[in-house]
Protein backbone atom coordinates (compact mmCIF):
# COMPACT_ATOMS: atom_id res chain seq x y z
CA UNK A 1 136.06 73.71 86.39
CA UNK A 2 134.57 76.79 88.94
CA UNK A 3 131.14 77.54 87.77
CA UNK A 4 130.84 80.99 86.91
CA UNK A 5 127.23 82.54 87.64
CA UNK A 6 126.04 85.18 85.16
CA UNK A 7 123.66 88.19 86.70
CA UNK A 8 120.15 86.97 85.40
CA UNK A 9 118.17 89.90 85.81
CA UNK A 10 114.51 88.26 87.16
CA UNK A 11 111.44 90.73 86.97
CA UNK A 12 108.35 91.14 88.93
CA UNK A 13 105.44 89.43 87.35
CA UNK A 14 103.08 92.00 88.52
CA UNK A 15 104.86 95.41 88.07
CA UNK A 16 108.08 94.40 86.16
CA UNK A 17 110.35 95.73 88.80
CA UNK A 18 113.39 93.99 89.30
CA UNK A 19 113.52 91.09 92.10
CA UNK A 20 115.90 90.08 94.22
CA UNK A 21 118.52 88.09 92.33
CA UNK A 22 119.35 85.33 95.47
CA UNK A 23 115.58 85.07 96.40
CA UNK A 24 112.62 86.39 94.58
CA UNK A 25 109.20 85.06 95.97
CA UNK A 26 107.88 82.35 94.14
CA UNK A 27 103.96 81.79 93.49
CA UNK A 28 102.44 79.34 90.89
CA UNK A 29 105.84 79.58 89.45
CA UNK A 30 105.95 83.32 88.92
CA UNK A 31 108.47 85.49 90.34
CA UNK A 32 107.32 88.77 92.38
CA UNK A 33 109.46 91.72 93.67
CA UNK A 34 107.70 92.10 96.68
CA UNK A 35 104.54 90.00 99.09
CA UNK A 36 102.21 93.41 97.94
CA UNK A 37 102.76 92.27 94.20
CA UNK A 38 102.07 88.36 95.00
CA UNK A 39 99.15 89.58 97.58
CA UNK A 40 97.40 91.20 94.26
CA UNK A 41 98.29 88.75 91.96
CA UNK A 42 96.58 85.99 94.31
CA UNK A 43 93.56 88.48 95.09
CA UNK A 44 93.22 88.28 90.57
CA UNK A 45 93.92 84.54 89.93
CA UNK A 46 91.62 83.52 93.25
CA UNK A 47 88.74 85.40 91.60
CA UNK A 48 89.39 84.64 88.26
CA UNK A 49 90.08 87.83 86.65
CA UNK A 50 93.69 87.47 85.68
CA UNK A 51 93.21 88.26 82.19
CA UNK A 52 93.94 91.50 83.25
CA UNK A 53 97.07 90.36 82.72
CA UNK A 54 96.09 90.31 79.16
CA UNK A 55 96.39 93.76 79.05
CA UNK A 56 100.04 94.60 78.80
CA UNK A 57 102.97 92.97 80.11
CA UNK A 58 104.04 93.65 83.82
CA UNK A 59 101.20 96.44 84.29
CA UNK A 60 101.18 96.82 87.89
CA UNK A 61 102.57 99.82 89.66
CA UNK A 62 103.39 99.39 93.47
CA UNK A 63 102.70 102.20 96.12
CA UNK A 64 103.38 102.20 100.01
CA UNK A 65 101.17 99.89 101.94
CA UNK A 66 98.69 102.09 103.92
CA UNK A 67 98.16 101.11 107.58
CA UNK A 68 95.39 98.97 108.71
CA UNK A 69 93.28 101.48 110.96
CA UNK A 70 93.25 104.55 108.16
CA UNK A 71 89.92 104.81 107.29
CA UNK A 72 88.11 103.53 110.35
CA UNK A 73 86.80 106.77 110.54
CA UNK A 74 84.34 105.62 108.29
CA UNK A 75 82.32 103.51 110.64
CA UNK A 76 81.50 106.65 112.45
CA UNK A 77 77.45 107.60 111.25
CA UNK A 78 77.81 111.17 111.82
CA UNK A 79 80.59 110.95 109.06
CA UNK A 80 79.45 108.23 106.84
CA UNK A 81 76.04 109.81 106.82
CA UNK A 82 77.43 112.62 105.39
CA UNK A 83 79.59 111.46 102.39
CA UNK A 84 76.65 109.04 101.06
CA UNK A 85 75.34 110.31 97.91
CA UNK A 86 72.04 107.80 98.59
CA UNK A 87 71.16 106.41 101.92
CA UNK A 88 67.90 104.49 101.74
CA UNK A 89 66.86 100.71 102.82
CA UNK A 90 69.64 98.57 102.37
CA UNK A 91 71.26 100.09 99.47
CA UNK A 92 73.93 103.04 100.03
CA UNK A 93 76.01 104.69 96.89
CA UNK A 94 78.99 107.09 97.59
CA UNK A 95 81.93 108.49 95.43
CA UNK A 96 85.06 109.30 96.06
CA UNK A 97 87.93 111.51 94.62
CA UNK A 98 91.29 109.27 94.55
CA UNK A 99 93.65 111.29 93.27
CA UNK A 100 96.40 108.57 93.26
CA UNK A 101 94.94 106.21 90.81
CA UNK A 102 97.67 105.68 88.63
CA UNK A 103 97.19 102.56 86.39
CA UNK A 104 95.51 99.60 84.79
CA UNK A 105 96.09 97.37 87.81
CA UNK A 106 93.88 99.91 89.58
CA UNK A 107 91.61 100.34 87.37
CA UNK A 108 91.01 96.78 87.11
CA UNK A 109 90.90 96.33 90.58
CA UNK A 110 88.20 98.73 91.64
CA UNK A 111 85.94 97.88 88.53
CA UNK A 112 86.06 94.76 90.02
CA UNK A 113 85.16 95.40 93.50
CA UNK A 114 81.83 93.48 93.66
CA UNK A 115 83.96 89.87 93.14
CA UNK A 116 86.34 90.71 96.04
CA UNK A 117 83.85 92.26 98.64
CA UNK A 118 80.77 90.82 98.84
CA UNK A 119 78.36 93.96 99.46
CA UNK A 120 79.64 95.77 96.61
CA UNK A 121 76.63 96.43 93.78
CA UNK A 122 78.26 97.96 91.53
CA UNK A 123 81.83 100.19 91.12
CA UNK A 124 82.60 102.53 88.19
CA UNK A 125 85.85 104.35 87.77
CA UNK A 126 86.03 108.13 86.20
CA UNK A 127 89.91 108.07 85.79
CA UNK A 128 89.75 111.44 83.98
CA UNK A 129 88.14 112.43 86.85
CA UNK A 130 90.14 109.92 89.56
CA UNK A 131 86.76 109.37 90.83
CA UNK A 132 85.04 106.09 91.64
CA UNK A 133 81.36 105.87 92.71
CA UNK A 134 80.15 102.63 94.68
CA UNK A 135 77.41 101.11 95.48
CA UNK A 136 76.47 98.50 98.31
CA UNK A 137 74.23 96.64 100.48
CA UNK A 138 75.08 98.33 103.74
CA UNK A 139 74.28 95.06 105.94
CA UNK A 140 76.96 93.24 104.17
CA UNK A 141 79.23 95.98 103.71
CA UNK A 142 80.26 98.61 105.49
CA UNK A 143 81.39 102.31 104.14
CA UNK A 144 85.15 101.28 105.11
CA UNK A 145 85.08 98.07 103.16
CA UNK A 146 84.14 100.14 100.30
């Protein structure tokens, strides 16, 4: 008897989208779409906050990966020095406009900031707004890292 295979549609864990049916990528026996959804999902259960998963089912949303060396500009004082909304001691606080925020995921994410990067203070989102404001100890964290 021939087997017959039937089309088993298999969705991305993180943003629902469908993943390839010969050889989605497999972590802690989820499926993912893509290395960008698994990269966030690890970045969520390695700091415990995957009950943001909790929140509804497949809520990720993926967007193009940016490259590496965008916002190196930051490291430059005369710049930085100019976008801080407090510069004094160790202790910097800046906000920024970011007008693609576009989900939970993100949300999430940035809220979270201070458990993935270990200068962060504090990180508040506006989404109204798309703003987020940060703050950080600027000798363990840089205004790029932000």
């Amino acid at each position: 008897m021939a087997e017959v295979l039937v089309d088993q549609k298999v969705v991305c864990y993180h943003c629902g989208d469908t993943c390839s049916p010969y050889a989605p990528i497999v972590f802690e026996d989820k499926p993912f779409c893509c290395n960008g959804c698994k990269t966030v999902y690890q970045l969520l259960s390695e700091n415990e906050l995957c009950t943001y998963y909790d929140l509804e089912k497949n809520p990720g949303i993926k967007i193009k990966a940016l490259p590496q060396k965008r916002f190196a500009y930051l490291d430059n004082p005369a710049i930085s020095d100019r976008l801080l909304d407090f510069n004094e001691g160790a202790i910097a606080k800046v906000h920024f406009y970011i007008p693609k925020i576009h989900c939970s995921s993100c949300i999430w994410l940035l809220e979270n900031m201070y458990k993935l990067e270990k200068g962060i203070i504090t990180s508040r989102v506006n989404f109204l707004k798309k703003e987020i404001s940060i703050s950080y100890y600027k000798n363990e964290s840089s205004l790029k890292d932000c």
